[in-house]
Protein backbone atom coordinates (compact mmCIF):
# COMPACT_ATOMS: atom_id res chain seq x y z
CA UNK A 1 13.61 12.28 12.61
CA UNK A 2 11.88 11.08 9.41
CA UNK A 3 13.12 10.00 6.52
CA UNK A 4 14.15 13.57 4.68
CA UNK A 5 12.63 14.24 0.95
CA UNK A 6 14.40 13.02 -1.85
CA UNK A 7 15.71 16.92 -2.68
CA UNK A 8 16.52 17.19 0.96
CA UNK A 9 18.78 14.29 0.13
CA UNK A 10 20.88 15.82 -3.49
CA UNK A 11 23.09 18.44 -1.84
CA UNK A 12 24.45 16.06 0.69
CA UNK A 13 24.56 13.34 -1.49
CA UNK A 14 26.75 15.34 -3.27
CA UNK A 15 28.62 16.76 -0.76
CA UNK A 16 29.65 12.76 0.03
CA UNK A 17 30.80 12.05 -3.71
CA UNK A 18 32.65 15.41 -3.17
CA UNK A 19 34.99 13.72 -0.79
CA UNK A 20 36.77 12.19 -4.25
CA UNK A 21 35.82 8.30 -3.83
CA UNK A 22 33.27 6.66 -5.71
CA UNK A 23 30.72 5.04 -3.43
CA UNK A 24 28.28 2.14 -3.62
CA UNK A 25 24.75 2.66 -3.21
CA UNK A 26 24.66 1.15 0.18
CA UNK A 27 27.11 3.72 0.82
CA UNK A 28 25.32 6.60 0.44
CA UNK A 29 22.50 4.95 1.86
CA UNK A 30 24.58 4.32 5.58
CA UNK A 31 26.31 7.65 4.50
CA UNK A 32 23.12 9.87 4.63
CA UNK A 33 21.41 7.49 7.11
CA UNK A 34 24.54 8.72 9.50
CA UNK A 35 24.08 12.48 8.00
CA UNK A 36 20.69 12.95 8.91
CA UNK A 37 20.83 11.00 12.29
CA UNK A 38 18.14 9.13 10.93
CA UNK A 39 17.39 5.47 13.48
CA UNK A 40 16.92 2.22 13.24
CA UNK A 41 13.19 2.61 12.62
CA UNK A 42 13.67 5.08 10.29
CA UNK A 43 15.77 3.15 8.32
CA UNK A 44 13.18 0.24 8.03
CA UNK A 45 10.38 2.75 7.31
CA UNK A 46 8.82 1.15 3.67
CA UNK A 47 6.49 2.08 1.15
CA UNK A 48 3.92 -0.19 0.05
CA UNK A 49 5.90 -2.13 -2.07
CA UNK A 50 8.05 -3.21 0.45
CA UNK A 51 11.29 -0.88 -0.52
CA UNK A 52 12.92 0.98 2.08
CA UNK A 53 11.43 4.70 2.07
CA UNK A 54 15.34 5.57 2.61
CA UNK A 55 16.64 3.41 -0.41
CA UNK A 56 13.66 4.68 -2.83
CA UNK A 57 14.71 7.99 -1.87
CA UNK A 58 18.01 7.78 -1.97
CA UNK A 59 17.52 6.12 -5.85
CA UNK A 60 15.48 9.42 -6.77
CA UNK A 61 17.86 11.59 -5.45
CA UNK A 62 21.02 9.58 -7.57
CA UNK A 63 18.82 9.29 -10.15
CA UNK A 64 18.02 13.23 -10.63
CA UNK A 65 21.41 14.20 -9.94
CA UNK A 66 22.61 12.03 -12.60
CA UNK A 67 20.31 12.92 -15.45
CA UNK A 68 21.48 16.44 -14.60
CA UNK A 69 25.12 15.58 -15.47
CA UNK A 70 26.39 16.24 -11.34
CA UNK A 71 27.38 12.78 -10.78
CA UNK A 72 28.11 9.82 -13.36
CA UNK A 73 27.59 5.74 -12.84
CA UNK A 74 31.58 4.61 -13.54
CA UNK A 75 30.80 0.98 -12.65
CA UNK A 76 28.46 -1.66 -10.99
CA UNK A 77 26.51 -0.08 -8.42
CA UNK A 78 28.54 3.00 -7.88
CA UNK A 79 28.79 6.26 -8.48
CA UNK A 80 31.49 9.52 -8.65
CA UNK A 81 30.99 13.04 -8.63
CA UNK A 82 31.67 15.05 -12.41
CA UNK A 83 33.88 18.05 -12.69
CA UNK A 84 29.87 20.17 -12.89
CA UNK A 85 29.12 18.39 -10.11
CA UNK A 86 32.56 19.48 -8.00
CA UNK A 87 31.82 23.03 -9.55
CA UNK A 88 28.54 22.88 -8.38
CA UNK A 89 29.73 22.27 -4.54
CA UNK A 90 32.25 25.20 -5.07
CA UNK A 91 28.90 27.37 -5.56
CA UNK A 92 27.45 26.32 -2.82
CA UNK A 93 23.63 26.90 -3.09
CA UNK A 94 21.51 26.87 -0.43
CA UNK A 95 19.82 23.61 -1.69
CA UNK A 96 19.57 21.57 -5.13
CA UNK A 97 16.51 20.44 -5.97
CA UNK A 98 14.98 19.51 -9.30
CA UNK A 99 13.99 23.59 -9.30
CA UNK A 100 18.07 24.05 -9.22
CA UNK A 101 18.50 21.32 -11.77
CA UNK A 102 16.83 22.68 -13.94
CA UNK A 103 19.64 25.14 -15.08
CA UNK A 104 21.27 22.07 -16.45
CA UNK A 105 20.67 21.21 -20.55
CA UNK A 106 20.84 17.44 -19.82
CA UNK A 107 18.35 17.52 -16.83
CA UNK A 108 15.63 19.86 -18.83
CA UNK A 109 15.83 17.32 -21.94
CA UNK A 110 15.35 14.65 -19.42
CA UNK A 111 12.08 15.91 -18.10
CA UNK A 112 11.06 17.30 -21.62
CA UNK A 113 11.12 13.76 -22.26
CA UNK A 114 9.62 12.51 -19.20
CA UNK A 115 6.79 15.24 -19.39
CA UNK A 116 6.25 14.65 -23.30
CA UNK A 117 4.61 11.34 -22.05
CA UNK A 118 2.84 11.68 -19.02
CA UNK A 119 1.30 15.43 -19.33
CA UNK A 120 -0.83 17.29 -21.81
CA UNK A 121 0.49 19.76 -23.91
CA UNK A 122 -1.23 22.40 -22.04
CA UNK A 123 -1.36 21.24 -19.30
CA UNK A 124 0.87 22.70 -16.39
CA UNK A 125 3.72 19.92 -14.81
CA UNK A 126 3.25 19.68 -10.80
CA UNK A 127 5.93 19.38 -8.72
CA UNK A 128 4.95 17.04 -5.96
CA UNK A 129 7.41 18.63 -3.38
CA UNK A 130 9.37 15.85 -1.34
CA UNK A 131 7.92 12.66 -3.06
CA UNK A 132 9.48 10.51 -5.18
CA UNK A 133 7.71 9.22 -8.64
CA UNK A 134 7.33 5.98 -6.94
CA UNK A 135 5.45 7.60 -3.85
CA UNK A 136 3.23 9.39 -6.17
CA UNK A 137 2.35 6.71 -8.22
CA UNK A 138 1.68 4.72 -4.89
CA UNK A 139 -0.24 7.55 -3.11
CA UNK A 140 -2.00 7.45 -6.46
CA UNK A 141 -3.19 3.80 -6.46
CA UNK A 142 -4.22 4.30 -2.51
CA UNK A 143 -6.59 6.87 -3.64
CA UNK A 144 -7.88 5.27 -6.46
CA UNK A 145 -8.04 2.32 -4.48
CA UNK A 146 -10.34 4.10 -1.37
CA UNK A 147 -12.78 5.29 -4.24
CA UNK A 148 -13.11 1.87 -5.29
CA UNK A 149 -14.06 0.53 -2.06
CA UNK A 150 -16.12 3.07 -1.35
CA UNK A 151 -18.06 2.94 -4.77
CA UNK A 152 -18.15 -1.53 -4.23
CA UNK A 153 -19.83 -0.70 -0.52
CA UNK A 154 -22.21 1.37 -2.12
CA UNK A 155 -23.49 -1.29 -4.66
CA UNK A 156 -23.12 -4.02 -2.00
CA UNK A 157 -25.75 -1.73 0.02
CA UNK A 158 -28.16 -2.38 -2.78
CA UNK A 159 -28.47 -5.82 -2.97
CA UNK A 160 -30.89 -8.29 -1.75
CA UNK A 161 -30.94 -10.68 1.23
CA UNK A 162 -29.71 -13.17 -0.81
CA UNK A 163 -28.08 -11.52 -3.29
CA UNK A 164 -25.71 -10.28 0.05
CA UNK A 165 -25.40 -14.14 1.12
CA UNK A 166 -24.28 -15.22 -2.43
CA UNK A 167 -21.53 -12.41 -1.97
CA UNK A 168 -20.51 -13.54 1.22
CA UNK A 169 -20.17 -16.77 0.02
CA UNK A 170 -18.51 -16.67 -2.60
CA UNK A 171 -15.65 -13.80 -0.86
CA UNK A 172 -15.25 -16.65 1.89
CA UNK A 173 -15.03 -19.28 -0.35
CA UNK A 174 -11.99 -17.02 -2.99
CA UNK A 175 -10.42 -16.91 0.99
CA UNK A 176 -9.78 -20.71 1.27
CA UNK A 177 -12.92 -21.29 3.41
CA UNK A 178 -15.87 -23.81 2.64
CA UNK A 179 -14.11 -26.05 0.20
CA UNK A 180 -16.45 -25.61 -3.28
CA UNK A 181 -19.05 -22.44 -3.97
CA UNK A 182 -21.64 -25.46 -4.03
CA UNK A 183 -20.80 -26.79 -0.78
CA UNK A 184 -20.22 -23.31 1.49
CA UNK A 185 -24.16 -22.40 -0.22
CA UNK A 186 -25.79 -25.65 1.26
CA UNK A 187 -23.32 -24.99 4.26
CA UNK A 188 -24.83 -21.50 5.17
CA UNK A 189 -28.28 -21.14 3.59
CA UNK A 190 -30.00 -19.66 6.20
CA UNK A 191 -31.40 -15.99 5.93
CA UNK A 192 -31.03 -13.85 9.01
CA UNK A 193 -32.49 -10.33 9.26
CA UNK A 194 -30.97 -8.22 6.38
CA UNK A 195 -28.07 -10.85 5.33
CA UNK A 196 -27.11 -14.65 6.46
CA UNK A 197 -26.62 -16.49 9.78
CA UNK A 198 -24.85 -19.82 9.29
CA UNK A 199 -21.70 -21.76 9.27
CA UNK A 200 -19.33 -22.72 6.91
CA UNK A 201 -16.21 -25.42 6.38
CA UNK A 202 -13.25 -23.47 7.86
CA UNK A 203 -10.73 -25.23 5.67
CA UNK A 204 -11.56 -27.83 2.61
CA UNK A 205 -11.80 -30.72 4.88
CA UNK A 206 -14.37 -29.83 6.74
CA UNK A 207 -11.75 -30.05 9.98
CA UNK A 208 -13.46 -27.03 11.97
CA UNK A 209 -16.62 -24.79 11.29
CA UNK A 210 -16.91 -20.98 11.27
CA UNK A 211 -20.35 -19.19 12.16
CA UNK A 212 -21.03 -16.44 10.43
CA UNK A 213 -23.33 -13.29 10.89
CA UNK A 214 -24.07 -11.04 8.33
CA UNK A 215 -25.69 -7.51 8.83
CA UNK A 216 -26.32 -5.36 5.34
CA UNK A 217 -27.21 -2.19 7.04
CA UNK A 218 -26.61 1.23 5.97
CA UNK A 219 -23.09 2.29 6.20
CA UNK A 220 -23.88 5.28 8.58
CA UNK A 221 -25.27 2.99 11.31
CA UNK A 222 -23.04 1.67 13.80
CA UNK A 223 -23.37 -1.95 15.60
CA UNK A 224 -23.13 -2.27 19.26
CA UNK A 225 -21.71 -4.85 21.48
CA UNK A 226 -25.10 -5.75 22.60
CA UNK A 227 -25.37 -7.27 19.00
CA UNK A 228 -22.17 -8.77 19.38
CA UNK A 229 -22.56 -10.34 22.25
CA UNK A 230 -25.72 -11.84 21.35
CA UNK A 231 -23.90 -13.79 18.70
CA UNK A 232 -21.09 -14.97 20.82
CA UNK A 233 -24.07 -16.03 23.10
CA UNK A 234 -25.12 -17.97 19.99
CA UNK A 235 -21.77 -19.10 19.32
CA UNK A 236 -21.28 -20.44 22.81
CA UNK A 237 -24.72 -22.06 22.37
CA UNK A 238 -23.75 -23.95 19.80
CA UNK A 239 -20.60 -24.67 21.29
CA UNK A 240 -18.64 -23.19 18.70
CA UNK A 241 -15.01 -21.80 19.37
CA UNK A 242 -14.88 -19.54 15.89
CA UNK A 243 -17.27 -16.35 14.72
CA UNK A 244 -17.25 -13.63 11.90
CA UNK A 245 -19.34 -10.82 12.21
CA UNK A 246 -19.63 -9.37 9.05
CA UNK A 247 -21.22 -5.91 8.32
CA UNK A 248 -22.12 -3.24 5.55
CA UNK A 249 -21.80 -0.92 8.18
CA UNK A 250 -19.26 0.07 11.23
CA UNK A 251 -18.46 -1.25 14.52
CA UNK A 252 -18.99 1.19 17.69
CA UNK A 253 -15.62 1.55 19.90
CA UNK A 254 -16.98 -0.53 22.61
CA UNK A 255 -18.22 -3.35 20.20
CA UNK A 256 -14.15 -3.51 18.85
CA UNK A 257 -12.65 -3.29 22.30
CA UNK A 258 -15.20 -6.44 23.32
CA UNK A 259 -13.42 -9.93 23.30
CA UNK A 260 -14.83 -13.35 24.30
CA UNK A 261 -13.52 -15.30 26.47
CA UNK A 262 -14.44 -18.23 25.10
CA UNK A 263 -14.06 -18.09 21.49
CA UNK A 264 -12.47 -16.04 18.52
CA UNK A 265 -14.58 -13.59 16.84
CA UNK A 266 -12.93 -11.53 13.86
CA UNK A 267 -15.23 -8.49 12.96
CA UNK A 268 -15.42 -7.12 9.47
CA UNK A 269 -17.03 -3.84 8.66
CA UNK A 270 -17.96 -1.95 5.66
CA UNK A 271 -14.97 -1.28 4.71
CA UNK A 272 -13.08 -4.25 5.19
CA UNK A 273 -15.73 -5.69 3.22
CA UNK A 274 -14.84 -3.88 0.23
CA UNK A 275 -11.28 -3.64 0.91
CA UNK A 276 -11.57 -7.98 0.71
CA UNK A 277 -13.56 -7.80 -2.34
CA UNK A 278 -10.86 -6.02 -4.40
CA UNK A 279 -7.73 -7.87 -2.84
CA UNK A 280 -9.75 -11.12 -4.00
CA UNK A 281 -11.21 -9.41 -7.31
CA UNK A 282 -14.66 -10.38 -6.43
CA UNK A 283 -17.15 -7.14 -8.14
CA UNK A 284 -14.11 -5.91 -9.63
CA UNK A 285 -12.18 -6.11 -12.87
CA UNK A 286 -8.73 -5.68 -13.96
CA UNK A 287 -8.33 -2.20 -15.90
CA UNK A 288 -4.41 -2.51 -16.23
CA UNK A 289 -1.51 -3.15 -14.77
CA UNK A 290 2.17 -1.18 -14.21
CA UNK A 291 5.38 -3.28 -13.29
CA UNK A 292 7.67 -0.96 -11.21
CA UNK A 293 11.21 -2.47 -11.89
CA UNK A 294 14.50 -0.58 -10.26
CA UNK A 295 18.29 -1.56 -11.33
CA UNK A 296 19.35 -4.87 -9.56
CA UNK A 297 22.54 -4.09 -8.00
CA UNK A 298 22.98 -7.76 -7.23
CA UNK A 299 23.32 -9.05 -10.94
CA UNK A 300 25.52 -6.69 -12.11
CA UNK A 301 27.48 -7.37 -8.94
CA UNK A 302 27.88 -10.72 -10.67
CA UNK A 303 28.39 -9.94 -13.99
């Protein structure tokens, strides 16, 4: 099964620390991992920052039932059940969940707090059911992130012939290909139909060369294998072992599914395209910035 919700998670969390013995955090985590039957692939589930969906959930799930007063943190890395807590278990609700926290004083002031900052004054707080803050914020930055790209692709659209080849220069050259800007634009400098045909330095060095074809069609047309084909014939005129096919539009199934035989081709759509331009902040800027920091269990393991 999947990884359960972070509220799925407080009652049995609980129900563990009920047992009398404080447990580590890697405790609770094999503890509900074993609960929930959850398997190895599962357990390595993570979000985009690399945590394990289990461990960020589990961290919510302490965390909440903490601030609530259920459970306290008596030393490094570990925590015990409180005499509410053991009281709560005797009541046995159906669930807890931050709904059923929220007859607690100490969990209300903590989202008084928490909601003082982040939401209008009249503006309604949403619960965002299962996810954790950390998933929100992340599902946050994805979709800000897809508007982006979409918004760069339409502005790349727009350009000229060579306006497009000065972009595709300069994204290959913030990859690690074609050394200097200077020497990748006397490298490609060709104009094809609607974007560039050329090569460029695969490394610094000059070791191996990469042909390139660009296509700045709309992004509702599709290109075919036919035209990919006729550009691995070109590479395998030239001899050449290594192609990108780079396009402001998409790529039809059969065109994806089509591999030479003799070379390596690496196809780049639309919105790869864009996707490239803001991993290597090339038509973007920098708004601002959040560091996500968690406890680290190791140093006070230490300590």
């Amino acid at each position: 099964m999947a990884v359960p919700d972070f509220q799925t998670l407080m009652k049995p969390m609980l129900e563990l620390l009920g047992k009398g013995k404080a447990m580590h955090t890697r405790e609770l985590v094999d503890g509900l991992a074993m609960r929930f039957d959850l398997s190895d692939e599962d357990r390595s589930d993570t979000v985009k920052s690399g945590q394990r969906r289990l461990d960020n959930r589990v961290y919510w799930a302490r965390t909440y039932l903490f601030q609530a007063g259920l459970i306290e943190l008596p030393s490094k890395g570990n925590a015990a059940i409180t005499k509410q807590g053991i009281k709560v278990l005797k009541e046995n609700p159906a669930a807890i969940n931050i709904k059923y926290l929220g007859r607690f004083p100490s969990f209300v002031e903590f989202k008084t707090r928490h909601r003082e900052k982040t939401v209008k004054p009249d503006e309604p707080e949403q619960e965002n059911g299962g996810e954790t803050p950390a998933e929100v914020l992340e599902k946050a930055y994805l979709e800000i992130r897809e508007s982006l790209a979409r918004e760069l692709l339409s502005q790349v659209v727009k350009l000229s012939p060579s306006q497009f080849e000065s972009l595709v220069v300069e994204l290959l050259v913030k990859m690690g290909y074609g050394g200097s800007i200077q020497d990748a634009g006397q490298a490609i400098g060709k104009s094809g139909d609607e974007g560039i045909d050329g090569v460029i330095k695969e490394d610094k060095l000059g070791l191996d060369k990469i042909y390139i074809q660009a296509k700045k069609w709309d992004p509702q047309r599709r290109v075919g294998r036919s035209e990919v084909q006729a550009f691995v014939g070109a590479l395998e005129g030239k001899g050449a072992r290594k192609g990108v096919f780079i396009t402001t539009a998409s790529f039809t199934n059969e065109a994806l599914q089509y591999k030479p035989t003799n070379s390596t081709m690496v196809k780049i759509d639309g919105c790869t395209l864009a996707q490239y331009m803001i991993d290597f902040n090339l038509g973007v800027s920098l708004v601002t910035t959040y560091d996500i920091k968690r406890i680290d269990n190791d140093y006070f393991e230490m300590v």
